[in-house]
Protein backbone atom coordinates (compact mmCIF):
# COMPACT_ATOMS: atom_id res chain seq x y z
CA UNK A 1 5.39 16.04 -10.12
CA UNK A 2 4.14 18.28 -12.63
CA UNK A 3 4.29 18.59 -16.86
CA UNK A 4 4.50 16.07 -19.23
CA UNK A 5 6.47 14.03 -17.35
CA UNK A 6 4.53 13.96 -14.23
CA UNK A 7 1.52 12.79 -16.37
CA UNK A 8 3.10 9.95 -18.23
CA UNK A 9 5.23 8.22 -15.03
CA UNK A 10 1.70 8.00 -12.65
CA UNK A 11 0.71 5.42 -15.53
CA UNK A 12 4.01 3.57 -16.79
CA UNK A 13 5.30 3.00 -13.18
CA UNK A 14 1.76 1.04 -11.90
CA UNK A 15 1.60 -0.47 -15.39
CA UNK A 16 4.95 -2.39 -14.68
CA UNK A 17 2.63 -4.30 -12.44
CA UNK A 18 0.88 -5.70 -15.57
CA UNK A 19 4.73 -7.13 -16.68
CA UNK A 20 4.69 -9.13 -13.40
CA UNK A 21 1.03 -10.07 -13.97
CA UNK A 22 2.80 -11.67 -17.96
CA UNK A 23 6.02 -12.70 -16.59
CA UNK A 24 4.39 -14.23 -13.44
CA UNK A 25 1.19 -16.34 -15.51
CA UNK A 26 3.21 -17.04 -18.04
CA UNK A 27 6.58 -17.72 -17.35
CA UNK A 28 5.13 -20.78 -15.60
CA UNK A 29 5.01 -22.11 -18.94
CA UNK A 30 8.42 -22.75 -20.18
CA UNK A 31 8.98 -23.99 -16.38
CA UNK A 32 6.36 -27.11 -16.48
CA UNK A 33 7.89 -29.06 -18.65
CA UNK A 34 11.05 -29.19 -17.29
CA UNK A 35 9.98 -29.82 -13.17
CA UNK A 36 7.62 -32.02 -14.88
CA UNK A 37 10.35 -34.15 -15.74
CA UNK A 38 12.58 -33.59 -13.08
CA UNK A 39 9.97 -34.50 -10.25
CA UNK A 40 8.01 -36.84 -12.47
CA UNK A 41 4.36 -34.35 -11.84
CA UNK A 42 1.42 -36.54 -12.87
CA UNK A 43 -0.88 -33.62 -15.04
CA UNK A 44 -2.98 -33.10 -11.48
CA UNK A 45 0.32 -31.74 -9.72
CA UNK A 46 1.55 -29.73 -13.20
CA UNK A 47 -1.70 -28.11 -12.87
CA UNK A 48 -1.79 -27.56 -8.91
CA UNK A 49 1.97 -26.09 -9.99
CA UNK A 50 0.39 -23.99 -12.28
CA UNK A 51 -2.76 -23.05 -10.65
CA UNK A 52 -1.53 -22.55 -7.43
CA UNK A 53 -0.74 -18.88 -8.28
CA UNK A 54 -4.71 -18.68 -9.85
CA UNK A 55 -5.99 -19.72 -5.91
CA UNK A 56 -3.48 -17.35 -4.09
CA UNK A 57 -4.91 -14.88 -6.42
CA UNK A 58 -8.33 -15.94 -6.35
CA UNK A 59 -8.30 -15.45 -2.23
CA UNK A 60 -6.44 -11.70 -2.51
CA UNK A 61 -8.96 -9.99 -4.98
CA UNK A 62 -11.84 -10.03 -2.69
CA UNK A 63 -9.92 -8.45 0.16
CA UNK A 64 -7.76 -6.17 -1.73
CA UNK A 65 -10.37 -3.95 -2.78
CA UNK A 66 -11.29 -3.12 1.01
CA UNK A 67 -7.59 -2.51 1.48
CA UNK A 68 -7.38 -0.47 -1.55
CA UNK A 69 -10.31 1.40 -0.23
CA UNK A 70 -8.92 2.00 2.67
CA UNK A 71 -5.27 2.70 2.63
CA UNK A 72 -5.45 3.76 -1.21
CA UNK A 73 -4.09 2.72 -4.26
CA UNK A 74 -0.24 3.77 -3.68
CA UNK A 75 0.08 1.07 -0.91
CA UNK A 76 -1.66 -1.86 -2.19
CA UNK A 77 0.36 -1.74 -5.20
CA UNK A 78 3.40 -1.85 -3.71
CA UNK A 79 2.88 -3.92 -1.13
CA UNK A 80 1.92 -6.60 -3.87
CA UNK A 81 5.24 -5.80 -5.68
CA UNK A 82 6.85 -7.21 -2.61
CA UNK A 83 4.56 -9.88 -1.93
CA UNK A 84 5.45 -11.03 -5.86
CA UNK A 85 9.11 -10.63 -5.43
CA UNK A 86 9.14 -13.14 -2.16
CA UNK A 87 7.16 -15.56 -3.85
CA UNK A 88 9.53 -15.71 -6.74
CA UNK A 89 12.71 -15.78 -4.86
CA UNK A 90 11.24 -18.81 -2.85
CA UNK A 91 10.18 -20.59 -6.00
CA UNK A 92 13.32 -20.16 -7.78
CA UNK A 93 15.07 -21.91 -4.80
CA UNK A 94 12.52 -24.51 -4.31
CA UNK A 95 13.89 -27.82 -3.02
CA UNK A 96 10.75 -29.92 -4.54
CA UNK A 97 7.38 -29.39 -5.59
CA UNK A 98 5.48 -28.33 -2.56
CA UNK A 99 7.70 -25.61 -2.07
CA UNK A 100 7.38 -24.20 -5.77
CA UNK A 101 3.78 -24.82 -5.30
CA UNK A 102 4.03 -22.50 -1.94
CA UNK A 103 6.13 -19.74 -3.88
CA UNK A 104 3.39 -19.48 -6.82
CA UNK A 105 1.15 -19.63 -4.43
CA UNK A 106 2.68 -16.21 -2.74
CA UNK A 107 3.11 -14.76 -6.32
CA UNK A 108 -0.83 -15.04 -6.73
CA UNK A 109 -1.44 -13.61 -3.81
CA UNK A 110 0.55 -10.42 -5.62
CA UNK A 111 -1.30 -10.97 -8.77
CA UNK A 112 -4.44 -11.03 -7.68
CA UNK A 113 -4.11 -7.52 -5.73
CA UNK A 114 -2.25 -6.15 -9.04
CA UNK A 115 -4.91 -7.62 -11.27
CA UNK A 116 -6.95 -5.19 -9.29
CA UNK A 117 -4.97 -2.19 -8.32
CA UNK A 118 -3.16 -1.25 -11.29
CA UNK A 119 -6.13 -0.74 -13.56
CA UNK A 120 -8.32 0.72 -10.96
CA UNK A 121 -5.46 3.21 -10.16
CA UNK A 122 -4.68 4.10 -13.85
CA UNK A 123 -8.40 4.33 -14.44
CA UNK A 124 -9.00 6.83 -11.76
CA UNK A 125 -5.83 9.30 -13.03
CA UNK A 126 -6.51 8.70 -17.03
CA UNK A 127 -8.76 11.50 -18.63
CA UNK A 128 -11.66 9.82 -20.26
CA UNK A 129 -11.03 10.35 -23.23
CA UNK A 130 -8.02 8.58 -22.92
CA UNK A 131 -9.07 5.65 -20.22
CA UNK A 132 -9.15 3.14 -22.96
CA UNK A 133 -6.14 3.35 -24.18
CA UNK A 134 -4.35 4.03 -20.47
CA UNK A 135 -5.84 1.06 -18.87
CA UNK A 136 -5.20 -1.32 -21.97
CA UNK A 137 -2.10 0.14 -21.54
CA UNK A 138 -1.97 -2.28 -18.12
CA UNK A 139 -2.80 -5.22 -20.85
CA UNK A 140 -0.07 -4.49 -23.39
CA UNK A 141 2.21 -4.78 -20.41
CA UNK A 142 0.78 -8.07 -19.39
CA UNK A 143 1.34 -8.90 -23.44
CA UNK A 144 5.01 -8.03 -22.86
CA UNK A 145 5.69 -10.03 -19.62
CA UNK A 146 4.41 -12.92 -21.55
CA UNK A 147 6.81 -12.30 -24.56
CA UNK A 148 9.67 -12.01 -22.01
CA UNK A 149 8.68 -15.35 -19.62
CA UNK A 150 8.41 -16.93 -23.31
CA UNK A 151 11.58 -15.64 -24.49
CA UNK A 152 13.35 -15.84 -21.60
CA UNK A 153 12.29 -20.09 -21.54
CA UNK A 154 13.56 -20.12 -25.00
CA UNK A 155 17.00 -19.07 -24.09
CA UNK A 156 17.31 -21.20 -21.24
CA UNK A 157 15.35 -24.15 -22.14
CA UNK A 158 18.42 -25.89 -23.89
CA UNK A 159 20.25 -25.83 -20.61
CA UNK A 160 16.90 -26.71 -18.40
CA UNK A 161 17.60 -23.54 -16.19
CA UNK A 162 14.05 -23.17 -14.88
CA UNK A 163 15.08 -21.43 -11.69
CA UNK A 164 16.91 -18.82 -13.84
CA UNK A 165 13.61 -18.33 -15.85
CA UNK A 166 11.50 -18.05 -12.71
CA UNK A 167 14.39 -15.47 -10.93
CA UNK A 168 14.09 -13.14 -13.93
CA UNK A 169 10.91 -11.87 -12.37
CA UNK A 170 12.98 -10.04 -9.46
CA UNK A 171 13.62 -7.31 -11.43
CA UNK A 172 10.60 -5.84 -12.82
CA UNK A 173 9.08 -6.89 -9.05
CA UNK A 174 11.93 -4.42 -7.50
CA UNK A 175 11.19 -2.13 -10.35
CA UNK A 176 7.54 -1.38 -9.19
CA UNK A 177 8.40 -1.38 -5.66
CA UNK A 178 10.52 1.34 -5.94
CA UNK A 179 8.62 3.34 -8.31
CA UNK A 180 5.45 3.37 -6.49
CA UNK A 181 7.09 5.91 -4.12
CA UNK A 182 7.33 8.51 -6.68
CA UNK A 183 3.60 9.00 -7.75
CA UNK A 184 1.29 10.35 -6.88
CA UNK A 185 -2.19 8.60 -4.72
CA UNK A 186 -5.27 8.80 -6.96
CA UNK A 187 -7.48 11.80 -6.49
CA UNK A 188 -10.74 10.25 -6.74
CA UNK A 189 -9.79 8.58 -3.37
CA UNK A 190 -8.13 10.91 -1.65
CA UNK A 191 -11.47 13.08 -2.59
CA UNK A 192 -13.65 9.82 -1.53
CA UNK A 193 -11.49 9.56 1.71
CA UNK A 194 -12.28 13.19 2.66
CA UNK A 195 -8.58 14.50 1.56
CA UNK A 196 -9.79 17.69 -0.53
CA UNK A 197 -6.65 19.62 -0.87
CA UNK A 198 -4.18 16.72 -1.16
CA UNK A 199 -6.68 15.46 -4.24
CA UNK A 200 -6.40 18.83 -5.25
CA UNK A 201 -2.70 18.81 -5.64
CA UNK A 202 -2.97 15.22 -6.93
CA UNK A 203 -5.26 16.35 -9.74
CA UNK A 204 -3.08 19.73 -10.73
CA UNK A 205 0.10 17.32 -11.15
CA UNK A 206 -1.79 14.92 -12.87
CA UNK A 207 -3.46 17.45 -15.22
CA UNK A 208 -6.69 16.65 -14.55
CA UNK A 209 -9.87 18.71 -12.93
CA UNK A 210 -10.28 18.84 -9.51
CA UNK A 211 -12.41 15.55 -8.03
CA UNK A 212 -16.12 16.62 -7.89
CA UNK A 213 -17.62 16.75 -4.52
CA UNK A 214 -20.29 14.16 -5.25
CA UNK A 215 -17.66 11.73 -4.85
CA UNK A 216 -16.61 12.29 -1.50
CA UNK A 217 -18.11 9.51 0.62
CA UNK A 218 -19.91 9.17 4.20
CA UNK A 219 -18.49 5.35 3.90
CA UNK A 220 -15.23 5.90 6.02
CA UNK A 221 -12.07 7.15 5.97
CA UNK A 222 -11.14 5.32 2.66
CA UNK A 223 -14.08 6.85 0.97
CA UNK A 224 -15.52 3.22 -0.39
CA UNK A 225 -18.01 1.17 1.10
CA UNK A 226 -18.90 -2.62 2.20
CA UNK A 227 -19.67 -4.90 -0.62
CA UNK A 228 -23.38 -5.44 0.54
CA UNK A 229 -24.04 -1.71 0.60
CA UNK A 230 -21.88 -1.62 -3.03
CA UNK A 231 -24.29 -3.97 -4.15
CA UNK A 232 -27.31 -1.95 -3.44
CA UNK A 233 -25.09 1.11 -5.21
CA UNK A 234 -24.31 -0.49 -8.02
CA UNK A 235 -27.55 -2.36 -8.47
CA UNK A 236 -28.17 -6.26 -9.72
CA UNK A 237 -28.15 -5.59 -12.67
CA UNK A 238 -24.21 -4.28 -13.06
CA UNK A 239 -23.22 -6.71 -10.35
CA UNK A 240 -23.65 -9.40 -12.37
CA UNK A 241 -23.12 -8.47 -15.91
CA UNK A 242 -19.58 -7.50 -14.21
CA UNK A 243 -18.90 -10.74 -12.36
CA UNK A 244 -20.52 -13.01 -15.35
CA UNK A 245 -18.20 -11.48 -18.08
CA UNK A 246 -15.13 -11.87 -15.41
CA UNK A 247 -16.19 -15.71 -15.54
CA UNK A 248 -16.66 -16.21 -18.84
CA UNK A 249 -12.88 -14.56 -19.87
CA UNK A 250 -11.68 -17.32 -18.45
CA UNK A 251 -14.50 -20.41 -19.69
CA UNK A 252 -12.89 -19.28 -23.02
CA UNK A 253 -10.34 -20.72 -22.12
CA UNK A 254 -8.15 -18.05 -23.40
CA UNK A 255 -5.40 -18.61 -20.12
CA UNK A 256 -4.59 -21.80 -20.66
CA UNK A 257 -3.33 -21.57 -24.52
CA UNK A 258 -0.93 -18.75 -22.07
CA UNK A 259 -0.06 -21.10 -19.52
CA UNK A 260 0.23 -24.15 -21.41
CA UNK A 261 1.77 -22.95 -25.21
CA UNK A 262 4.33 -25.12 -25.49
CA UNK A 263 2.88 -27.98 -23.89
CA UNK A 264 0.35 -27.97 -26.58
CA UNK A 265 2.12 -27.20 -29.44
CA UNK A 266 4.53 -30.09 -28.28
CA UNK A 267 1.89 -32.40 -27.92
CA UNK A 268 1.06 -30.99 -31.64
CA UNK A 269 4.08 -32.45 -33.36
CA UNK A 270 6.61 -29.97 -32.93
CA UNK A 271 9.96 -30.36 -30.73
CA UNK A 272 9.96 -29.53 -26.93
CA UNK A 273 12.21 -26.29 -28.02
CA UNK A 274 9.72 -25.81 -31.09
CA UNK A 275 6.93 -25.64 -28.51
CA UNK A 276 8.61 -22.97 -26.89
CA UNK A 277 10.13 -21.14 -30.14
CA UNK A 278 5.94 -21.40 -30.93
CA UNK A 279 5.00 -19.99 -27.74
CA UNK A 280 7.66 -17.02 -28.50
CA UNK A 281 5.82 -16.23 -31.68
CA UNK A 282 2.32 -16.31 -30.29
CA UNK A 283 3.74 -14.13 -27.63
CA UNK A 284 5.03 -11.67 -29.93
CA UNK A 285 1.24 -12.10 -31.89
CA UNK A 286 -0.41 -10.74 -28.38
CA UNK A 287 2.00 -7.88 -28.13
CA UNK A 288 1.09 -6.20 -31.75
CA UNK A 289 -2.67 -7.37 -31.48
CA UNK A 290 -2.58 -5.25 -28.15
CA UNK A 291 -1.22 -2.42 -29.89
CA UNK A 292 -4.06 -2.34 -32.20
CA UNK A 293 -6.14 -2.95 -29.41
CA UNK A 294 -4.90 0.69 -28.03
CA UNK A 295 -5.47 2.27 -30.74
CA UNK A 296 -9.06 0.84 -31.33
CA UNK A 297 -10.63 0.70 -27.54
CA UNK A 298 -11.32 4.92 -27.13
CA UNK A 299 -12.83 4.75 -31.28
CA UNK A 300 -14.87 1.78 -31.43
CA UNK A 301 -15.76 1.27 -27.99
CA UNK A 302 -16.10 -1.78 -25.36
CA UNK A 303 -18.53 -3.68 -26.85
CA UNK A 304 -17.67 -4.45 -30.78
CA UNK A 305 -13.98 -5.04 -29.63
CA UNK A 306 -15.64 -7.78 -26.87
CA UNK A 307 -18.25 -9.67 -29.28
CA UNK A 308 -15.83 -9.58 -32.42
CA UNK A 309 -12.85 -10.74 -30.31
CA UNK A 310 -15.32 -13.64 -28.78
CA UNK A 311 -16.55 -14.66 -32.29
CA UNK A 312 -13.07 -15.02 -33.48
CA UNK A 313 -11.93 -16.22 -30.56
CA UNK A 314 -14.66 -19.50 -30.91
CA UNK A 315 -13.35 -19.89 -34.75
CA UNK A 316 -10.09 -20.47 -33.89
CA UNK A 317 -10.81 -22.67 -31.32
CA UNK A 318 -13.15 -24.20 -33.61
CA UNK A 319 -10.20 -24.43 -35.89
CA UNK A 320 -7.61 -25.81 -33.55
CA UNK A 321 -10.30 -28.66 -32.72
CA UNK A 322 -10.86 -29.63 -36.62
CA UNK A 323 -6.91 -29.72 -37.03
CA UNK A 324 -6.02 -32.25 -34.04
CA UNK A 325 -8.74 -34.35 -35.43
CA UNK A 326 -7.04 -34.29 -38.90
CA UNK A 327 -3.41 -35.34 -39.82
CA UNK A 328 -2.10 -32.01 -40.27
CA UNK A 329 -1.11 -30.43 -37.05
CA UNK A 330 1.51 -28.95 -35.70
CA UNK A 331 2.00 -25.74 -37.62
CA UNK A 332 -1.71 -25.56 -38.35
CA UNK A 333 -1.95 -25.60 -34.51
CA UNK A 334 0.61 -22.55 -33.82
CA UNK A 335 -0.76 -20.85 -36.20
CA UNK A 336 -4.54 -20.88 -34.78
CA UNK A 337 -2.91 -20.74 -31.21
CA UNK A 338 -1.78 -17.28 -32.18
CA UNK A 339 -5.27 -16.57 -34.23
CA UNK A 340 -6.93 -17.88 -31.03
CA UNK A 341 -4.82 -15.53 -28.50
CA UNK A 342 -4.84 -12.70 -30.51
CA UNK A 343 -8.59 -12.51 -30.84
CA UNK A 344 -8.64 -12.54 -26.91
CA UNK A 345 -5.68 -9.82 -26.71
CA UNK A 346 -7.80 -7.55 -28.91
CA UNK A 347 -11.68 -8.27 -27.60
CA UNK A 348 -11.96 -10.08 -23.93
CA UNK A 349 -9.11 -9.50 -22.15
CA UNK A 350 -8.34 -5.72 -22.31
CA UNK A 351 -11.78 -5.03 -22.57
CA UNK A 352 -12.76 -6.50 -18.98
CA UNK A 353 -10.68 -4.64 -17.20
CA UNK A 354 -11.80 -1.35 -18.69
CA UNK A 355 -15.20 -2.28 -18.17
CA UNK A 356 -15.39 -3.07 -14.83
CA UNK A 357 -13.72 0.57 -14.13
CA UNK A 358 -16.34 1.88 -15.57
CA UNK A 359 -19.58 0.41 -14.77
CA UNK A 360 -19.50 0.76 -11.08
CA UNK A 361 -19.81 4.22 -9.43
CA UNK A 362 -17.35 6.16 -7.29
CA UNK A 363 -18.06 4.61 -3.88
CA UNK A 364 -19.17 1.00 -4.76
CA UNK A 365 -16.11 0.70 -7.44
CA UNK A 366 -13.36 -0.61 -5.11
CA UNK A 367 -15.37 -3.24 -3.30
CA UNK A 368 -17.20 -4.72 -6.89
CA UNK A 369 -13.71 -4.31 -9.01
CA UNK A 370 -12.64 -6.96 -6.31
CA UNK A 371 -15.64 -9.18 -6.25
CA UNK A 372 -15.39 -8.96 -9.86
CA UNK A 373 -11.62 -9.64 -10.08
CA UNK A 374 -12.14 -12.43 -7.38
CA UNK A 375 -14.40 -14.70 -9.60
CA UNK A 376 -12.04 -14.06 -12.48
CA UNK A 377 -9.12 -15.78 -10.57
CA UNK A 378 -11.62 -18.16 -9.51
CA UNK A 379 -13.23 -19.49 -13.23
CA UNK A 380 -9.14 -19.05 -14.18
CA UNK A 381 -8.09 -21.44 -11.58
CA UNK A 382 -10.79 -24.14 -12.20
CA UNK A 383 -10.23 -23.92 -15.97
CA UNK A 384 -6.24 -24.20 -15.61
CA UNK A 385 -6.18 -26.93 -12.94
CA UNK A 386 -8.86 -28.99 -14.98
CA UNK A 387 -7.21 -28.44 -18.73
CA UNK A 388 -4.16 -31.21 -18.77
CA UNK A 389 -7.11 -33.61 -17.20
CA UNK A 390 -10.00 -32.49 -19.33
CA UNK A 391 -7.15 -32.96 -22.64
CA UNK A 392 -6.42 -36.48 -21.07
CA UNK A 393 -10.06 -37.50 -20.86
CA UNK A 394 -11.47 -35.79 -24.26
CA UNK A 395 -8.36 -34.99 -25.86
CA UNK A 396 -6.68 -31.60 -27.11
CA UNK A 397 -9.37 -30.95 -29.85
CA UNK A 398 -12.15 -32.17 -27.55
CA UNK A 399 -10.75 -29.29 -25.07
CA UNK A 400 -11.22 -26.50 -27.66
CA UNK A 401 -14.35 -27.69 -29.53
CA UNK A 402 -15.85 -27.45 -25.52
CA UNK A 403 -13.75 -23.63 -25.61
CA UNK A 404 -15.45 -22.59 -28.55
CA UNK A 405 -18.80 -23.75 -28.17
CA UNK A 406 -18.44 -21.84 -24.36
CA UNK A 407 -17.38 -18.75 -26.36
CA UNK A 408 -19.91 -18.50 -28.87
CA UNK A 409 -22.21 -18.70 -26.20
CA UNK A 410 -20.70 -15.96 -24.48
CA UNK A 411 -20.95 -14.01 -27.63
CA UNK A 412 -25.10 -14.31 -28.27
CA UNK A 413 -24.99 -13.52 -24.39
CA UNK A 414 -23.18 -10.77 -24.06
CA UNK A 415 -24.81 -9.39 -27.54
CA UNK A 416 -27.98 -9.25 -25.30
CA UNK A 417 -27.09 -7.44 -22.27
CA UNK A 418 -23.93 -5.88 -22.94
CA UNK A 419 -24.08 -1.74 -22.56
CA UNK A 420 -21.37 0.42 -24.53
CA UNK A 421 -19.42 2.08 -21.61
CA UNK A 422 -16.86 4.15 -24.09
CA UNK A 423 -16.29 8.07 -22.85
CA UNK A 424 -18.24 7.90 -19.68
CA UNK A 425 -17.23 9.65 -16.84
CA UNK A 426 -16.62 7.64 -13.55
CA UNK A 427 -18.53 10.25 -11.46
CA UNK A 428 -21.22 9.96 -13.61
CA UNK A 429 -21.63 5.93 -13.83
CA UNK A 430 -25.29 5.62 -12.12
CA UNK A 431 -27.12 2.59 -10.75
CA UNK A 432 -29.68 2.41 -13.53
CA UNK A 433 -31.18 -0.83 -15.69
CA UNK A 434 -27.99 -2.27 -17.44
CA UNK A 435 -29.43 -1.97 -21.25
CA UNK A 436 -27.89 -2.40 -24.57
């Protein structure tokens, strides 16, 4: 696989693993309502139907990573393509709730390897120059699936078709699957797992230089190493700036204005199909913020794109809050939703994911991308389970004022110890003091 070609499919292929990561979150979203209703879900089961997929994903991350290490990128990939497409034929043809709750559950499990894989893998092949955009490439995919779970609800809502909506998902699922056999395995692992001329070859099609030596590893034949020994690599320091911004994504909550759109903009005023029409439009909102996002990640770096899209992020929540407390809500609301989401597209969301590629080095990356990804299912799944019960007990503006007080806090935080990462070269990431 060589030229032009061979250097654009290595990243769109993997990066159709971000459209199941959208479609898969948030096509749960048009679904709710409607087995909400049929089944008669108290808000603890909608969010245990929702949040199932957060736990399956939640237990994946922290073994995928070993997996990844040790089979390589090509296979764990895949294999979560097909993981994702049995979980969504089993929860289109669920019976009742357990067994929709099972099939999400099976999706996580896919989305919590892919939340891991397919930027780790597109980080290792992407010049790095060019990693930025590449791997927030991953993220404007994720923007997409969302559109299309939204739009797709829209179009079937009227005829309350949610096994339709949830069976859409086969195809991008199959998509991957098949695709993954044409690329090529990353050469920064093949070099790490002692495979010098097949990294060679992997590099040449890929257009890139051939993998240093320094980052072949003594760590076994998948050329990573065991999270304890990763966290001596890595040192404290990057350990837990990595895992605490993973967390604090998610105590944004930024997911659940995803997962639950047109709940809340139904429970603003507007319509049941307005809800979703809203969700369509805040969907299309994250696509073209991500696009900026692209274009913005490789000039102004990591770190203004994380604290400005934090700071906006906590006045729109701060926003949404004041407007459920006044008369004036519903198209207020969709209109701060999308403010609210968009800050996140643009800052927090693509922004950990390129991060975490690049703060580890070579041979503790695989093992601490997982630990990291692993508490970011985890905070995800405790904020989405707890949101339609935390609304019930505080209310919806109670919810965000408690979202945007969280996220201005992250903000000062993350001001403090928050290093720019922007151009470095994954060979070259060291174990030093993290340091603004």
């Amino acid at each position: 696989m060589t030229g032009p070609r061979g250097r654009v499919l290595p990243v769109l292929i993997p990066s159709i693993g971000g459209l199941l990561f959208g479609y898969g979150t948030g096509g749960i979203a048009g679904v709710l309502p409607l087995v909400g209703e049929r089944y008669g879900l108290s808000a603890w089961t909608q969010g245990a139907v929702v949040s199932a997929a957060l736990l399956g994903a939640a237990l994946t991350a922290p073994t995928s990573g070993r997996f990844a290490d040790r089979f390589g990128r090509r296979p764990v990939i895949a294999a979560a393509a097909a993981v994702f497409a049995l979980g969504t034929g089993l929860s289109a043809a669920a019976t009742g709730p357990e067994v929709l709750v099972l099939g999400r559950f099976l999706v996580g499990l896919a989305l919590g390897a892919l939340s891991f894989a397919v930027p780790l893998y597109i980080a290792e092949i992407a010049p790095p120059a060019r990693r930025g955009a590449l791997v927030t490439l991953n993220q404007l995919m994720i923007t997409l699936g969302l559109l299309l779970a939204y739009a797709v609800s829209y179009a079937l809502q009227s005829g309350g078709s949610w096994r339709q909506m949830l069976a859409v998902g086969l195809v991008p699922a199959v998509a991957l699957l098949a695709g993954m056999a044409g690329v090529p395995e990353s050469p920064s692992w093949l070099a790490g797992a002692g495979h010098r001329e097949r990294a060679r070859t992997a590099a040449a099609a890929l257009g890139l230089p051939p993998a240093p030596p320094g980052e072949t590893s003594a760590a076994g034949p998948g050329g990573g190493t065991g999270l304890q020994a990763a966290l001596v690599e890595a040192g404290p320091g990057r350990v837990a700036l990595g895992v605490g911004i993973a967390v604090l994504v998610h105590l944004t909550g930024l997911n659940t204005a995803i997962y639950y759109a047109p709940t809340i903009l139904a429970s603003s005023g507007l319509t049941p199909s307005g809800g979703v029409l809203g969700a369509v439009l805040v969907g299309v909102c994250n696509v073209l913020s991500t696009l900026v996002t692209i274009a913005l990640l490789d000039r102004g770096g990591r770190r203004p794109l994380m604290l400005g899209g934090l700071a906006a992020m906590a006045a729109a929540a701060a926003g949404i809050a004041a407007t459920q407390w006044s008369d004036g809500r519903g198209g207020a609301t969709a209109l701060l939703l999308c403010a609210f989401i968009v800050a996140g597209a643009v800052g927090p969301a693509p922004v950990f994911w390129v991060f975490i590629a690049e703060i580890y080095p070579q041979r503790a990356r695989g093992a601490l991308m997982s630990l990291a990804t692993a508490a970011h299912w985890a905070a995800d799944f405790v904020v989405a389970m707890t949101f339609l019960p935390l609304v019930r007990t505080v209310s919806l503006g109670g919810a965000f004022a408690i979202y945007a007080g969280v996220t201005l806090a992250a903000a000062l935080a993350l001001a403090r110890w928050m290093p720019e990462t922007k151009g470095t070269a994954l060979a070259d990431t060291r174990t030093e003091t993290v340091r603004v």
